[in-house]
C-alpha atoms as a PDB file:
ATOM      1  CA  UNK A   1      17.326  -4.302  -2.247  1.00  0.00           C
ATOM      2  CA  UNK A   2      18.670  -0.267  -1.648  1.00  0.00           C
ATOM      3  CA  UNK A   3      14.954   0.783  -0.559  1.00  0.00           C
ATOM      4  CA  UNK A   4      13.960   1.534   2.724  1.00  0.00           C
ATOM      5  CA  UNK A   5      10.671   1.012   2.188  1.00  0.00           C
ATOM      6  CA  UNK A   6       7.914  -0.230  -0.400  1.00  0.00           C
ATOM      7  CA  UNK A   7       4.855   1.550  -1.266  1.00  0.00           C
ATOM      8  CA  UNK A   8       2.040  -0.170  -2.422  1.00  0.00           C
ATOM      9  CA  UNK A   9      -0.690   1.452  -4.607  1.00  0.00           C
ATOM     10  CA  UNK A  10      -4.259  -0.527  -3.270  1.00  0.00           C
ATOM     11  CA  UNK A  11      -6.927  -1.284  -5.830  1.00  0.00           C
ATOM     12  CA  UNK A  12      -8.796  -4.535  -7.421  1.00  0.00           C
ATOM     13  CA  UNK A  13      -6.044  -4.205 -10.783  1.00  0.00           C
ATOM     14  CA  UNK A  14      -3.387  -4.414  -8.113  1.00  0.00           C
ATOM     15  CA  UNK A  15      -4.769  -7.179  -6.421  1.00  0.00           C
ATOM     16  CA  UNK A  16      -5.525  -9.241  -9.596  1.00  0.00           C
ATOM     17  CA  UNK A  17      -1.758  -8.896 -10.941  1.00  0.00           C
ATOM     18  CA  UNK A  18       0.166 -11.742 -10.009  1.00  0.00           C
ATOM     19  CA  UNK A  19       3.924  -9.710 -10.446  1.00  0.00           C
ATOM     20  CA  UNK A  20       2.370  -7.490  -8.288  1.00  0.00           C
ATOM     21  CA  UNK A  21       1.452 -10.276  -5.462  1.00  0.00           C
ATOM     22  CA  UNK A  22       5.230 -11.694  -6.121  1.00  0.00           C
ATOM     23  CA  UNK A  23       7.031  -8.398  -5.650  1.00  0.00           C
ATOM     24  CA  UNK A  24       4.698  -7.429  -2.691  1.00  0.00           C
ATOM     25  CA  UNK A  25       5.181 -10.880  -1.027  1.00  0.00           C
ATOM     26  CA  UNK A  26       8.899 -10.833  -2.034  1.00  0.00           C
ATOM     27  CA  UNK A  27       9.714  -7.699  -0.094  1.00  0.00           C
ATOM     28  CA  UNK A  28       7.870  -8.969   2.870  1.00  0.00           C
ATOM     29  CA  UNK A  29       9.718 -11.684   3.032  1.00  0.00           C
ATOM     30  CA  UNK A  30      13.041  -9.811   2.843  1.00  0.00           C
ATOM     31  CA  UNK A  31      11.202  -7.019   5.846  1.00  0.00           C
ATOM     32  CA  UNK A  32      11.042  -4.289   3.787  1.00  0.00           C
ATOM     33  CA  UNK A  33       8.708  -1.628   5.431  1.00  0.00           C
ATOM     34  CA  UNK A  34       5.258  -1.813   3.509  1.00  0.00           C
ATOM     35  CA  UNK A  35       3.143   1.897   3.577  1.00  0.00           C
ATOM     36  CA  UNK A  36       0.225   0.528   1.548  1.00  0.00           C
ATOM     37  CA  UNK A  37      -1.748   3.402   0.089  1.00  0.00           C
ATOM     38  CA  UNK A  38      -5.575   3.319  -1.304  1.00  0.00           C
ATOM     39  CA  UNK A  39      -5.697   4.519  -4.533  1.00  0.00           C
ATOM     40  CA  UNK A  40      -9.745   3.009  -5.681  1.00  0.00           C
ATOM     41  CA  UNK A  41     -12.413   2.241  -2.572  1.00  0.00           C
ATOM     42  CA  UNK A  42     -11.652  -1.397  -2.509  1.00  0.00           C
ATOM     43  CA  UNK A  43     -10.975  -3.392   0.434  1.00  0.00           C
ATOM     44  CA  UNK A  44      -7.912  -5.778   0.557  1.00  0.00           C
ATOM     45  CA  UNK A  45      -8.934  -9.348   0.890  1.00  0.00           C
ATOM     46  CA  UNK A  46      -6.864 -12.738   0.879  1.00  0.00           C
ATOM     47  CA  UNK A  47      -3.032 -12.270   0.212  1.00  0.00           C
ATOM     48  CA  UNK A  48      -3.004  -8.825  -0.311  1.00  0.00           C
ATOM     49  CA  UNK A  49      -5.216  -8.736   3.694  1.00  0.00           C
ATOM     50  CA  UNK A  50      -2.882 -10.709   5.623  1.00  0.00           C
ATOM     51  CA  UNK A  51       0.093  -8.757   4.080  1.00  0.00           C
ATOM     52  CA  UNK A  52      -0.973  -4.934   5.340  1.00  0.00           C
ATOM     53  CA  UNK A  53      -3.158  -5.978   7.762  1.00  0.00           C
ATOM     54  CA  UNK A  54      -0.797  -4.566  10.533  1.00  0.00           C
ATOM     55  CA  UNK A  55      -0.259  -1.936   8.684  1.00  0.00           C
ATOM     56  CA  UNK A  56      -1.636   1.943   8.689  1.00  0.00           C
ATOM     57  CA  UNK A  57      -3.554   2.132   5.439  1.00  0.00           C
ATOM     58  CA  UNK A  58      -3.464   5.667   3.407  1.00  0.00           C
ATOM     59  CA  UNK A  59      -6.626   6.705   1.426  1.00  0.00           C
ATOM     60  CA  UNK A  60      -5.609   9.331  -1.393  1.00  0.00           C
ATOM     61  CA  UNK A  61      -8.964   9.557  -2.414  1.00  0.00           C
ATOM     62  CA  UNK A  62     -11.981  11.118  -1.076  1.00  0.00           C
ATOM     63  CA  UNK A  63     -12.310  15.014  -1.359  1.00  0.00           C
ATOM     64  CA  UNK A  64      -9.141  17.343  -2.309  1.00  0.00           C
ATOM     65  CA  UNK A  65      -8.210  18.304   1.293  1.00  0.00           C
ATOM     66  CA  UNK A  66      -8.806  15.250   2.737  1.00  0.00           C
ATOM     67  CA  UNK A  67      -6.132  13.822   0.157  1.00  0.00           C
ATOM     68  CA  UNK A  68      -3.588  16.751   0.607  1.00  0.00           C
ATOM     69  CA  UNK A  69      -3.552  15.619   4.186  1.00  0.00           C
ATOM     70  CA  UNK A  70      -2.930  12.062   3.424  1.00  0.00           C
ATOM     71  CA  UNK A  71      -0.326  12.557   1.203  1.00  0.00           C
ATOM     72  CA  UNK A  72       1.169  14.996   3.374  1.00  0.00           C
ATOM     73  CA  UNK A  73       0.867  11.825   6.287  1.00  0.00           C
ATOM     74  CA  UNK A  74       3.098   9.799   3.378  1.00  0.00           C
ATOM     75  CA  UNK A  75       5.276  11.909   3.091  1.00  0.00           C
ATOM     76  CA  UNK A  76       5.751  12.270   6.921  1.00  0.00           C
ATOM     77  CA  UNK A  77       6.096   8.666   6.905  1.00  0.00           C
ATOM     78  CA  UNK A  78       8.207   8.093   4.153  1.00  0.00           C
END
């Protein structure tokens, strides 16, 4: 309950684990700040959609410099 914010690492494993989907929901619920971050090209659907869905999405994936910059966005965020 000390964290500012919650990080979520995107990808189909993530999706599929339900302690994942309880911890994710759980820290909604208590309005955590969610920063989810793509770690595999896969596109959030049900639960996992409605939860980031207002959300800026990070993509650390994709060419070397286009992930430096990304992370470097996290961080900023963070």
């Amino acid at each position: 309950n000390k964290s500012v914010c919650i990080i979520l690492f995107l990808s189909e494993n993530y999706f599929k684990d339900e302690l994942c989907e309880k911890e994710a929901k759980y820290a909604n619920e208590i309005e955590k700040s969610l920063i989810p971050v793509k770690v595999q090209n896969y596109e959030p659907i049900e639960w996992l959609q409605k939860l980031i869905e207002k959300e800026s999405c990070f993509q650390l994936l994709g060419s070397e410099s286009h992930s430096k910059l990304e992370y470097d966005k996290l961080l900023l965020k963070i």
